[in-house]
Structures are given as C-alpha cells and as structure tokens.
Protein backbone atom coordinates (compact mmCIF):
# COMPACT_ATOMS: atom_id res chain seq x y z
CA UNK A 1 25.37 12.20 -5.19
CA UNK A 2 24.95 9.24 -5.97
CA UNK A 3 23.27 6.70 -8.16
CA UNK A 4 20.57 4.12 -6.39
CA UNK A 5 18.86 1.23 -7.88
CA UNK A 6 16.15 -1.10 -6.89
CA UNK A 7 17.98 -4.42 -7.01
CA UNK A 8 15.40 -6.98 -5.28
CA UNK A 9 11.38 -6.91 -5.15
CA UNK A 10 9.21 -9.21 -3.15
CA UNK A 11 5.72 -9.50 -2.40
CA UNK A 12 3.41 -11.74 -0.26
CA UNK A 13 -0.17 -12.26 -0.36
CA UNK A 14 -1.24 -14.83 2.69
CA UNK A 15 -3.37 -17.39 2.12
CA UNK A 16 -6.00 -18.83 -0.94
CA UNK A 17 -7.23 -16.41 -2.84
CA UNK A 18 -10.74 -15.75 -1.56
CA UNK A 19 -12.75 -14.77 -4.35
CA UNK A 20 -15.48 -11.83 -4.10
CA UNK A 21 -18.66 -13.48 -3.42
CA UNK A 22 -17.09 -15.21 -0.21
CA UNK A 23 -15.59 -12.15 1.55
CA UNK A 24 -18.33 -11.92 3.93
CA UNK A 25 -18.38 -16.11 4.73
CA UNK A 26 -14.94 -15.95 5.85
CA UNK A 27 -14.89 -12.70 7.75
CA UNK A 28 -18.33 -13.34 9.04
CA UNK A 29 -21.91 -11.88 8.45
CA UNK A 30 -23.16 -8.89 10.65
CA UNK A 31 -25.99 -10.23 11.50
CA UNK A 32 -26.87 -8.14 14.32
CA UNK A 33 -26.86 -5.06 12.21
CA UNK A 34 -30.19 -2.79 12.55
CA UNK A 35 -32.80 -3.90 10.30
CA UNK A 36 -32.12 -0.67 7.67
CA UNK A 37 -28.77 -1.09 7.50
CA UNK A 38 -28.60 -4.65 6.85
CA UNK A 39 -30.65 -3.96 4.00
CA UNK A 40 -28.52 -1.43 3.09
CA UNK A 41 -25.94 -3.78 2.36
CA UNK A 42 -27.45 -6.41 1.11
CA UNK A 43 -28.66 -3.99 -1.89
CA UNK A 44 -24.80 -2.13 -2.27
CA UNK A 45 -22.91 -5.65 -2.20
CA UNK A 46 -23.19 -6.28 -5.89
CA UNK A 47 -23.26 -2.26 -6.51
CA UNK A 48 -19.72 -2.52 -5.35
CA UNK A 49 -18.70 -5.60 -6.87
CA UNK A 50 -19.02 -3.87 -10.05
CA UNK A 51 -17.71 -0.70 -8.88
CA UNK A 52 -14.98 -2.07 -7.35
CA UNK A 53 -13.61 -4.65 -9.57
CA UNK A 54 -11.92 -6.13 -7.10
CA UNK A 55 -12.08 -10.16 -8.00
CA UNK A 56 -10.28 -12.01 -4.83
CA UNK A 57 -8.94 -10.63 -1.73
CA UNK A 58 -6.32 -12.68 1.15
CA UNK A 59 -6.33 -12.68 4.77
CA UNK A 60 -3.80 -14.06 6.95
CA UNK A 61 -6.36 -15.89 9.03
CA UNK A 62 -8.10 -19.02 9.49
CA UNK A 63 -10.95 -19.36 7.46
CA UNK A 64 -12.85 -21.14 10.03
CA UNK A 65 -12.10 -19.59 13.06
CA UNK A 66 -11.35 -16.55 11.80
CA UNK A 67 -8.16 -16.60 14.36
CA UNK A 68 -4.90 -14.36 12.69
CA UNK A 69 -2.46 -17.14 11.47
CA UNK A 70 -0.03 -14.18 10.73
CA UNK A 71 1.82 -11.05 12.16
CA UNK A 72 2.77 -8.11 11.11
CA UNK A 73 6.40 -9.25 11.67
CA UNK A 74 5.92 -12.19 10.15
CA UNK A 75 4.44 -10.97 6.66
CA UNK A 76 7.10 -8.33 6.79
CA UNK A 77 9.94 -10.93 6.72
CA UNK A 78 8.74 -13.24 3.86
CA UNK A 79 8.60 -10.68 1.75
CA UNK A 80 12.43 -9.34 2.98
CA UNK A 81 13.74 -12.53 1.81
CA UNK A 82 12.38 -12.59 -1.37
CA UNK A 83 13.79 -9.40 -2.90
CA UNK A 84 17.22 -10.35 -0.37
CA UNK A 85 17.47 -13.09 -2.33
CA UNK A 86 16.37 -11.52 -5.53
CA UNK A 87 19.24 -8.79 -5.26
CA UNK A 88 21.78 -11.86 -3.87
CA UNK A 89 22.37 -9.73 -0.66
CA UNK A 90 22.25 -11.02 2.92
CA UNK A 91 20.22 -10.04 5.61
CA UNK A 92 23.67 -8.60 7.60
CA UNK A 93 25.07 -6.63 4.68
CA UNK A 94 21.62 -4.33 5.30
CA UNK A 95 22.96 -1.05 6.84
CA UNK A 96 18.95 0.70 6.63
CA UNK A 97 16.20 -1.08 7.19
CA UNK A 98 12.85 1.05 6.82
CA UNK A 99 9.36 0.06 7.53
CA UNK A 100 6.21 1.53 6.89
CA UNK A 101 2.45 1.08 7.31
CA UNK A 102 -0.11 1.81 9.49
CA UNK A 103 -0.43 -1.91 11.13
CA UNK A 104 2.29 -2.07 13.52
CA UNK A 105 2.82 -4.97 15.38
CA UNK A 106 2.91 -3.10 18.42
CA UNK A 107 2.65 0.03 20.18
CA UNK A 108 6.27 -0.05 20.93
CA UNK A 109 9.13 -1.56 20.61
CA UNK A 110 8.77 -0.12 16.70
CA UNK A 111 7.94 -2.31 13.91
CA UNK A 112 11.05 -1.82 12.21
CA UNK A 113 13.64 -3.47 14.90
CA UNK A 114 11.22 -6.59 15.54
CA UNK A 115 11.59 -7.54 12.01
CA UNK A 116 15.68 -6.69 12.67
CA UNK A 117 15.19 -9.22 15.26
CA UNK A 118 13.09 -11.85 13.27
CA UNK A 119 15.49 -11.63 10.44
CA UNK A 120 18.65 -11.74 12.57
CA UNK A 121 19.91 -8.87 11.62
CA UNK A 122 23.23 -7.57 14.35
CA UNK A 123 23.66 -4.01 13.40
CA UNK A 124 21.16 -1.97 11.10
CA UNK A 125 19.71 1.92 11.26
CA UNK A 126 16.23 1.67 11.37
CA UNK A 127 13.08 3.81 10.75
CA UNK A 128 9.33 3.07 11.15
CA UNK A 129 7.33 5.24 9.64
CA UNK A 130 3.62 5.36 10.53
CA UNK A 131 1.33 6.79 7.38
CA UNK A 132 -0.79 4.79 5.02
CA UNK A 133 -0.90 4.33 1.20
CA UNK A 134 1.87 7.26 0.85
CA UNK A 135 3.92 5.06 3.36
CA UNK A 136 5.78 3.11 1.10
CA UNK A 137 6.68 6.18 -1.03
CA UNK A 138 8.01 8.30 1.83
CA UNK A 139 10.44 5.13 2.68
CA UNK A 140 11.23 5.24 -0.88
CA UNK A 141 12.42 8.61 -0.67
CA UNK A 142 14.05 8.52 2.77
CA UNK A 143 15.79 5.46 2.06
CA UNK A 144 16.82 6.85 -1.74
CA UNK A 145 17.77 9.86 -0.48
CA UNK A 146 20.39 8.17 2.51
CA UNK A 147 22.13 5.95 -0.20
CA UNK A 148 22.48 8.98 -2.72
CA UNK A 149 24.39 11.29 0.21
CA UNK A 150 26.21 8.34 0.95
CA UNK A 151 25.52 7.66 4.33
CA UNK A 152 24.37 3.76 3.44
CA UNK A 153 24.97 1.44 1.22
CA UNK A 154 22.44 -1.21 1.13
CA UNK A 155 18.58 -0.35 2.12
CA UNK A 156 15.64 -2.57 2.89
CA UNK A 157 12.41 -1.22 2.47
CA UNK A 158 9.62 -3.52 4.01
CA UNK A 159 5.71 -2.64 4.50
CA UNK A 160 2.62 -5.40 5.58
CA UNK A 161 -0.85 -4.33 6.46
CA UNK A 162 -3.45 -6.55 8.48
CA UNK A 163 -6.96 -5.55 7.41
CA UNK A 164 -8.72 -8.94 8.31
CA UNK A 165 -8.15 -8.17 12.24
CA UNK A 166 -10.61 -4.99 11.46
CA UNK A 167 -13.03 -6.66 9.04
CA UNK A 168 -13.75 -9.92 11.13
CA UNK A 169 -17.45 -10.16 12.34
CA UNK A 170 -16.36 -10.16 15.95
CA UNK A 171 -14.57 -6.91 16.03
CA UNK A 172 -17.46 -4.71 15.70
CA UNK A 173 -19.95 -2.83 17.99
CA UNK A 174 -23.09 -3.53 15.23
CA UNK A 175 -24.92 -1.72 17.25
CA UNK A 176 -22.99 1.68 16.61
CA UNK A 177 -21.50 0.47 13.39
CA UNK A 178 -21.57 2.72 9.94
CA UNK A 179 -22.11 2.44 6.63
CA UNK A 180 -18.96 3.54 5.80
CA UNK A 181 -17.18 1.49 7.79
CA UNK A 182 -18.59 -1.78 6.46
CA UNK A 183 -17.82 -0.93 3.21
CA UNK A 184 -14.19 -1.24 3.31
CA UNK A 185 -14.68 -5.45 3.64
CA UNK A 186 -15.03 -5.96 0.53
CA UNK A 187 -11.93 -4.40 -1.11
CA UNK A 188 -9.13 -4.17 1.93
CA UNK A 189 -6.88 -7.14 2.01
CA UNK A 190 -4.00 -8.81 4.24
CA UNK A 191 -0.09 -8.90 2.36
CA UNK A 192 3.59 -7.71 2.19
CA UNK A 193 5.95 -5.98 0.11
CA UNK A 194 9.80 -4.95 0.17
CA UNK A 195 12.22 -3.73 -1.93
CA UNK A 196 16.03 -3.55 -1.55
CA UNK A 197 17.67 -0.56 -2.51
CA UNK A 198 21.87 -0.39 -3.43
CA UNK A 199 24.67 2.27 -4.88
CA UNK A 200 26.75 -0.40 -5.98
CA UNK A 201 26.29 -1.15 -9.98
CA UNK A 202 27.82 -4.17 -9.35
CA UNK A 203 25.22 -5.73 -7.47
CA UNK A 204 23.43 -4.82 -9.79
CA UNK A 205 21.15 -7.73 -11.51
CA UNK A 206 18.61 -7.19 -14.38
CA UNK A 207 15.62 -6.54 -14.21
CA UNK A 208 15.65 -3.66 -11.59
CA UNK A 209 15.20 -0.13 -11.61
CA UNK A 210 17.04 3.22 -11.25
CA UNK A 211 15.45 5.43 -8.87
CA UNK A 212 15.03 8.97 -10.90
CA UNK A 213 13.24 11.16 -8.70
CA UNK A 214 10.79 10.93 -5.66
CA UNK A 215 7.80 13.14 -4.67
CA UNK A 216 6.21 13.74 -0.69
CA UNK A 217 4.12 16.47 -0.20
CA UNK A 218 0.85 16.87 2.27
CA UNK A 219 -1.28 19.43 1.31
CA UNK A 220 -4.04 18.60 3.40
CA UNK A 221 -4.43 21.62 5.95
CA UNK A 222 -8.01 22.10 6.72
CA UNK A 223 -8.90 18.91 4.98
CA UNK A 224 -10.05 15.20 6.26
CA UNK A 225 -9.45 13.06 7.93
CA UNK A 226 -11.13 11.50 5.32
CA UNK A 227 -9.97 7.83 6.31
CA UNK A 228 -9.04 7.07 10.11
CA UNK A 229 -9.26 4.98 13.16
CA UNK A 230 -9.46 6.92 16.41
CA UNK A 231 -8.54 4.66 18.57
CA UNK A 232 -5.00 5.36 20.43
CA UNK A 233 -3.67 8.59 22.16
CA UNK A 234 -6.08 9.32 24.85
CA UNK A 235 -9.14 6.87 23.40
CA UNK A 236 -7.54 3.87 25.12
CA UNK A 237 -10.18 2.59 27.64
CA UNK A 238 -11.11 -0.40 25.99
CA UNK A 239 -14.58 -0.41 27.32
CA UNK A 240 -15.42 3.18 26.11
CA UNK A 241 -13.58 2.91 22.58
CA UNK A 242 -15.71 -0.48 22.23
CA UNK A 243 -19.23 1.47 23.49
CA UNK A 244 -18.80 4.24 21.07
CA UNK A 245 -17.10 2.41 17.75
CA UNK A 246 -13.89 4.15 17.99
CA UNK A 247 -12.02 1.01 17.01
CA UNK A 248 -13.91 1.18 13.55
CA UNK A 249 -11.91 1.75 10.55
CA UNK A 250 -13.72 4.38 8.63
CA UNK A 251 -13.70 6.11 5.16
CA UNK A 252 -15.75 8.89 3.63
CA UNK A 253 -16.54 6.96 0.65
CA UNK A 254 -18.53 10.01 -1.04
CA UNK A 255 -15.58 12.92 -0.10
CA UNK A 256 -12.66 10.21 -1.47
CA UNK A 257 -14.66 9.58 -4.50
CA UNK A 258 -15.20 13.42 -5.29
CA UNK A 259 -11.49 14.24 -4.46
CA UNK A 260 -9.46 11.45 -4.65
CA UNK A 261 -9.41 11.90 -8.97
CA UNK A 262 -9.10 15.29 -8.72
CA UNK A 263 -6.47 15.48 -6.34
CA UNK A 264 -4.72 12.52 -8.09
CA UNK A 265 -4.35 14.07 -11.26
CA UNK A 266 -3.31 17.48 -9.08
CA UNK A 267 -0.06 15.51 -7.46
CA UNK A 268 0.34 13.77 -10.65
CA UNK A 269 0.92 17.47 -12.40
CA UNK A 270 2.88 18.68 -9.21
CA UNK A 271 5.32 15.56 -9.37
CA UNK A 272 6.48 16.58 -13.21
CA UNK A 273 6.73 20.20 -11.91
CA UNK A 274 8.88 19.50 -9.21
CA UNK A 275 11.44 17.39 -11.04
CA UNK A 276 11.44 18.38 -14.37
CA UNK A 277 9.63 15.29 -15.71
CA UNK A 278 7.76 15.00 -18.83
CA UNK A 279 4.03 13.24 -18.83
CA UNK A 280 5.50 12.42 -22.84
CA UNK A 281 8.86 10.99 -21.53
CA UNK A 282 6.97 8.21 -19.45
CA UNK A 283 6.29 4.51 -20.53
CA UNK A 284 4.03 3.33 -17.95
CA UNK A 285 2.22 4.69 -14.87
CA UNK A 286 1.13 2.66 -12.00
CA UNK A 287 -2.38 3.30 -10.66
CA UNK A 288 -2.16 2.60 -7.02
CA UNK A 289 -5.93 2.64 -6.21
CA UNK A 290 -8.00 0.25 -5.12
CA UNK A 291 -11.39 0.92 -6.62
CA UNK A 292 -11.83 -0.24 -10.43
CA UNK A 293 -13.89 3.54 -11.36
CA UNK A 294 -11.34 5.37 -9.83
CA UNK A 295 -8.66 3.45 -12.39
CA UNK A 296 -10.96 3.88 -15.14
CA UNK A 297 -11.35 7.72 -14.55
CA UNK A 298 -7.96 9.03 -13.51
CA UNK A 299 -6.36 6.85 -16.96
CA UNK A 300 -9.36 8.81 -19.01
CA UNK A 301 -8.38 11.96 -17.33
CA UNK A 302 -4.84 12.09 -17.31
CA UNK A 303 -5.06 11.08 -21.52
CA UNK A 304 -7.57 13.86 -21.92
CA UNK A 305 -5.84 17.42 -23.77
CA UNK A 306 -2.11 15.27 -23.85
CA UNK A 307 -0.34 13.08 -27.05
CA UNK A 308 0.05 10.14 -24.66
CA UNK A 309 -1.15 7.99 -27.14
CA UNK A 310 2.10 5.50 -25.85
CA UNK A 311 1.64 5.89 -22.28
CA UNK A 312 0.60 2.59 -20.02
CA UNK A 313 -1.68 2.49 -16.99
CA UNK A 314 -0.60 -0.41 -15.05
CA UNK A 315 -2.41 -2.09 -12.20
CA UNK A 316 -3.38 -5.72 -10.40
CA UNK A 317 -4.97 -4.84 -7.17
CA UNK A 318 -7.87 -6.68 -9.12
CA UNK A 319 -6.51 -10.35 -8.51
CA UNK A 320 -5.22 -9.49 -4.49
CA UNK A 321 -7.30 -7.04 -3.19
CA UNK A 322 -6.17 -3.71 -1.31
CA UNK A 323 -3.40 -4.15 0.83
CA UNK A 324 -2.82 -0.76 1.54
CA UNK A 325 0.80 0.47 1.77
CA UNK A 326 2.30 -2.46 0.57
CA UNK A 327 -0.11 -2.53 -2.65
CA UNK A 328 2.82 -0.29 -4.62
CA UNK A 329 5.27 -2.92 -4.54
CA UNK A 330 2.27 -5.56 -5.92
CA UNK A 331 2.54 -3.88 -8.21
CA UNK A 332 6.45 -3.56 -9.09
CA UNK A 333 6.49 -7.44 -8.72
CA UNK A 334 3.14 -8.32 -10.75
CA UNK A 335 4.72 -5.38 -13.05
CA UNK A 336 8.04 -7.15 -14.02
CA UNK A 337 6.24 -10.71 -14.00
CA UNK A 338 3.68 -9.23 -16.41
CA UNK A 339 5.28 -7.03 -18.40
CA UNK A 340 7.56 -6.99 -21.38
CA UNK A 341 8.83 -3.53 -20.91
CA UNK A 342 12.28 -2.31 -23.10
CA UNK A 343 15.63 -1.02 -21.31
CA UNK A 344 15.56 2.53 -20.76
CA UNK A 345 11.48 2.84 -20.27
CA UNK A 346 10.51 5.14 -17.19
CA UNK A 347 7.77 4.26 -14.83
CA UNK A 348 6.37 6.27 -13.06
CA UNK A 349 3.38 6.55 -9.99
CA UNK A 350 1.80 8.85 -7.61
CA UNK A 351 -0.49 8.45 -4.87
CA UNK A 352 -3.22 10.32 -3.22
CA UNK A 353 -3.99 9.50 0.81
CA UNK A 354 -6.72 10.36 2.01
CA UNK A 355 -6.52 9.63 5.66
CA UNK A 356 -5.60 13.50 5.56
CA UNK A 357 -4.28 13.96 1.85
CA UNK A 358 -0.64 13.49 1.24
CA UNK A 359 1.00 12.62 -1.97
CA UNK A 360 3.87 10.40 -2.76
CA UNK A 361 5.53 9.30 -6.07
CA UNK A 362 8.47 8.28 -7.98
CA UNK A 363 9.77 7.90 -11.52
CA UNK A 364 11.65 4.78 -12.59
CA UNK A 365 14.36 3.56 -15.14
CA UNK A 366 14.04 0.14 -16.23
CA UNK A 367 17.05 -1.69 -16.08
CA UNK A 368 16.56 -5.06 -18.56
C-alpha cells in the first residue's frame, strides 16, 4: 500500500460577501407568504442570527436580477486550478478525477466529465458521486483508497454546491411553502472546493497533508430523511412538483438539532474505533457544521470526561456561509491560511448528514 498526500487545496467563494442582515434583499422577500407565517419569520430572523452565527454568506448570482452568473461546472473548475497549481501538477497528468455534491449541473452527462471537458482534460477515470455534506469525505476515501492500491497516481477531488438557485424569491410556491424550508436562507451559501491527491513524495510541497485513515459509514436505516428535495425520479411534471412544493429544499430543523450532536459525537467515537486512533493523539478537529450552537455544543461535549486540554476545534463557515459539501475543504484552505500548526500535528474531522444520516471522516498529518 501505499502512501497518499494532499498536495494542492483550493477553494472558491463567488461573489461579495453578503453580510447577514442583507440575505433576504438579494435573494428576495416572500412577500406573498400567509399572514402567520410571515410573521413567523419576521420574529425567528434575529433568533437565528444569533443562533446561527453565520456573519456573510455568497451567491453566484446577480444581485439585482437575481439571474445565476455561475455553474456548477464553472465553480468546480476555479477551484481545480487553484490546488493544480498549488501542487505544480497539470490538468493532463490527472489520472482520477472525482466529484461530489448534490448540485449537479445536469441530470446527465455526469458532473464529473463536464468539468473533464471544461478543464481540457484527454484521458481521466472519473466518478460523480451524488450525497451531501458526507460527499466530499466519501471522494476522499475512494480517491485515497485508488492511489494507495496503486491503481492511480494523481487524483483530483472537486465539489461546488448552488444554494442561491433554491433560496431566490422566485423559486417558491409561497402558497404551499414551510417553515422549515425558509429557514435554510439564511445560512446555505454558493462556493467550491478541491483537493489534489498524489503517491509521489516528490511532488510533494509543504504545507500538505498525509492522508492517515478515512471513515464512511450510514447508519441511518429507519431514520430521516431528515433533509431532502423530492423532486426527480417519478416527481418530474413540472406543473405538479410546482403545485405541491416538491421542488422545496427542506430540513427538520427540530430532529437535526436533537440528533445531529448526538450522533456527531457517536461517529466521532466510531471513527477512533475503527482505526485505532486516539481522541489524545489529535491536534485539531474540524467542525464541519454550519450552525454556531451546534459548534459550541459538540466542542463542550466531546471535552467533557477526556484530558484534551490541547485539542483544537477549528472552523470558518462563520465568514462564508454553508456551502454544503464543499464547506470541508473551506476549511482545509482557511485552516492552513489561519493556522500556525507544527510538523507532525494530526487533524482530524467527522461529519454527520442528515439527509438520511451517514458519517464521513478522516485523520490528517501535517506536512510543514
């Protein structure tokens, strides 16, 4: 087997950084909402701001007309070059390329070969794999696992999610619209991440990482959905999914508040199981949620009965918003722009999805 490092890291966030109290002036009011509801959220929107802690958000759109001024595709590439050019590999030496997300650009051909084509890319394997915050970590592990047997050499990893097409004013039915389903506006956000993977410790440039271990495990039978879109699969009559909301991006915010901490700190244990891992051996743990109570909670938690008086909770969803799958690699980037971490430190993070609870995670080396 062998040994695979993360050699290149970009990340994209579209756009000026739209601060909190404008969300719903660029997306658009619902102003057709029934009278209850509309009061509803005029009461929760500073509830949530605190709640949240989410301080600016992106969208890849115009903030006038509200028109998408980005694709899929496009996001996906800009952050591609960045860690290519990061790692000092071209875009032909790729022999993997593996997206994830749940935004595809479309139905088919797969994301994964129209950012091949964008990036002019003659010969690569490909993936796509369709999942949403635990995306990113099962591309990690595929990817890891393909360079390890030796079946590739160099890997790109590449996710983008577009939440402003879902959040704009004119994509809902107000008139069937939930609570639930409004709520996500003010913390979802547009952006890109990638990460280039490599077995040869000559391409090796510091900073990067050695991969240690990976984690992917769903353990949701009989659970959830507890975050979902219906639309697709036989709900494709535009007229009907439109009459009857189906279109509507919706989360149980009560059921992922009750178990998302719980089950957090559950995969967290199961990770360390699984691979041998040590909660004292690690340096610093990325959070990848996107609510600020949540953070606050699961670092409290995972402290409580353990000497990890060293250990580092590490997250900037804060200053970009939730960008779902992609928000991981944020936070690799913001994590070796921000931090002043020593060679040899492990990071670590695990995830929690709760579209029908998965887990993913992996353990780091820092390479500096």
């Amino acid at each position: 087997m062998r040994d695979v490092y993360i050699t290149g890291v970009g990340s994209y966030s579209p756009g000026a950084p739209i601060p909190f109290t404008e969300i719903e002036s660029i997306l658009g009011k619902l102003d057709k909402l029934p009278p209850k509801v509309s009061a509803w959220v005029d009461r929760m929107k500073p509830i949530m701001e605190g709640m949240l802690g989410v301080e600016y958000v992106h969208y890849a759109m115009d903030p006038v007309t509200r028109e998408p001024n980005e694709s899929v595709v496009s996001l996906s590439v800009k952050s591609a070059n960045k860690a290519l050019e990061m790692a000092g590999i071209a875009p032909n030496d790729l022999d993997l390329l593996v997206y994830g997300g749940i935004t595809f650009e479309h139905f088919c051909p797969p994301t994964s070969v129209m950012i091949q084509e964008a990036m002019g890319i003659q010969r690569v394997a490909e993936y796509s794999i369709h999942s949403n915050c635990t995306s990113t970590y099962k591309a990690i592990q595929l990817a890891a696992d393909q360079l390890a047997l030796g079946r590739y050499d160099n890997a790109l990893i590449v996710s983008a999610q577009l939440s402003s097409p879902f959040l704009r004013a004119e994509f809902y039915n107000q008139d069937v619209v939930e609570k639930s389903q409004i709520l996500l506006r003010w913390f979802l956000s547009d952006g890109s991440g990638a990460l280039l993977l490599t077995t040869d410790p000559q391409q090796v440039k510091k900073p990067a990482f050695k991969i240690l271990h990976t984690y992917n495990e769903s353990i949701g039978l009989g659970m959830g959905p507890d975050m979902y879109c219906i639309v697709g699969g036989h709900r494709v009559n535009p007229v009907e999914t439109y009459k009857h909301g189906w279109h509507h991006l919706t989360q149980n915010f009560d059921r992922v508040a009750k178990l998302s901490i719980e089950l957090g700190k559950q995969a967290s244990d199961t990770m360390m199981e699984r691979t041998g891992m040590k909660w004292e051996d690690i340096d610093y743990f990325m959070i990848n949620v996107p609510t600020k109570h949540i953070f606050d909670q699961v670092n409290s938690d995972l402290k409580r009965g353990k000497n990890l008086t060293n250990l580092k909770f590490f997250s900037k969803l804060a200053t970009r918003g939730y960008p779902g799958p992609c928000a991981i690699i944020h936070g690799i980037d913001d994590f070796l722009k921000d931090e002043n971490p020593s060679n040899g430190d492990i990071v670590a993070s695990v995830v929690a999805e709760s579209s029908k609870w998965m887990y993913g995670g992996f353990a780091l080396e820092y390479l500096g």
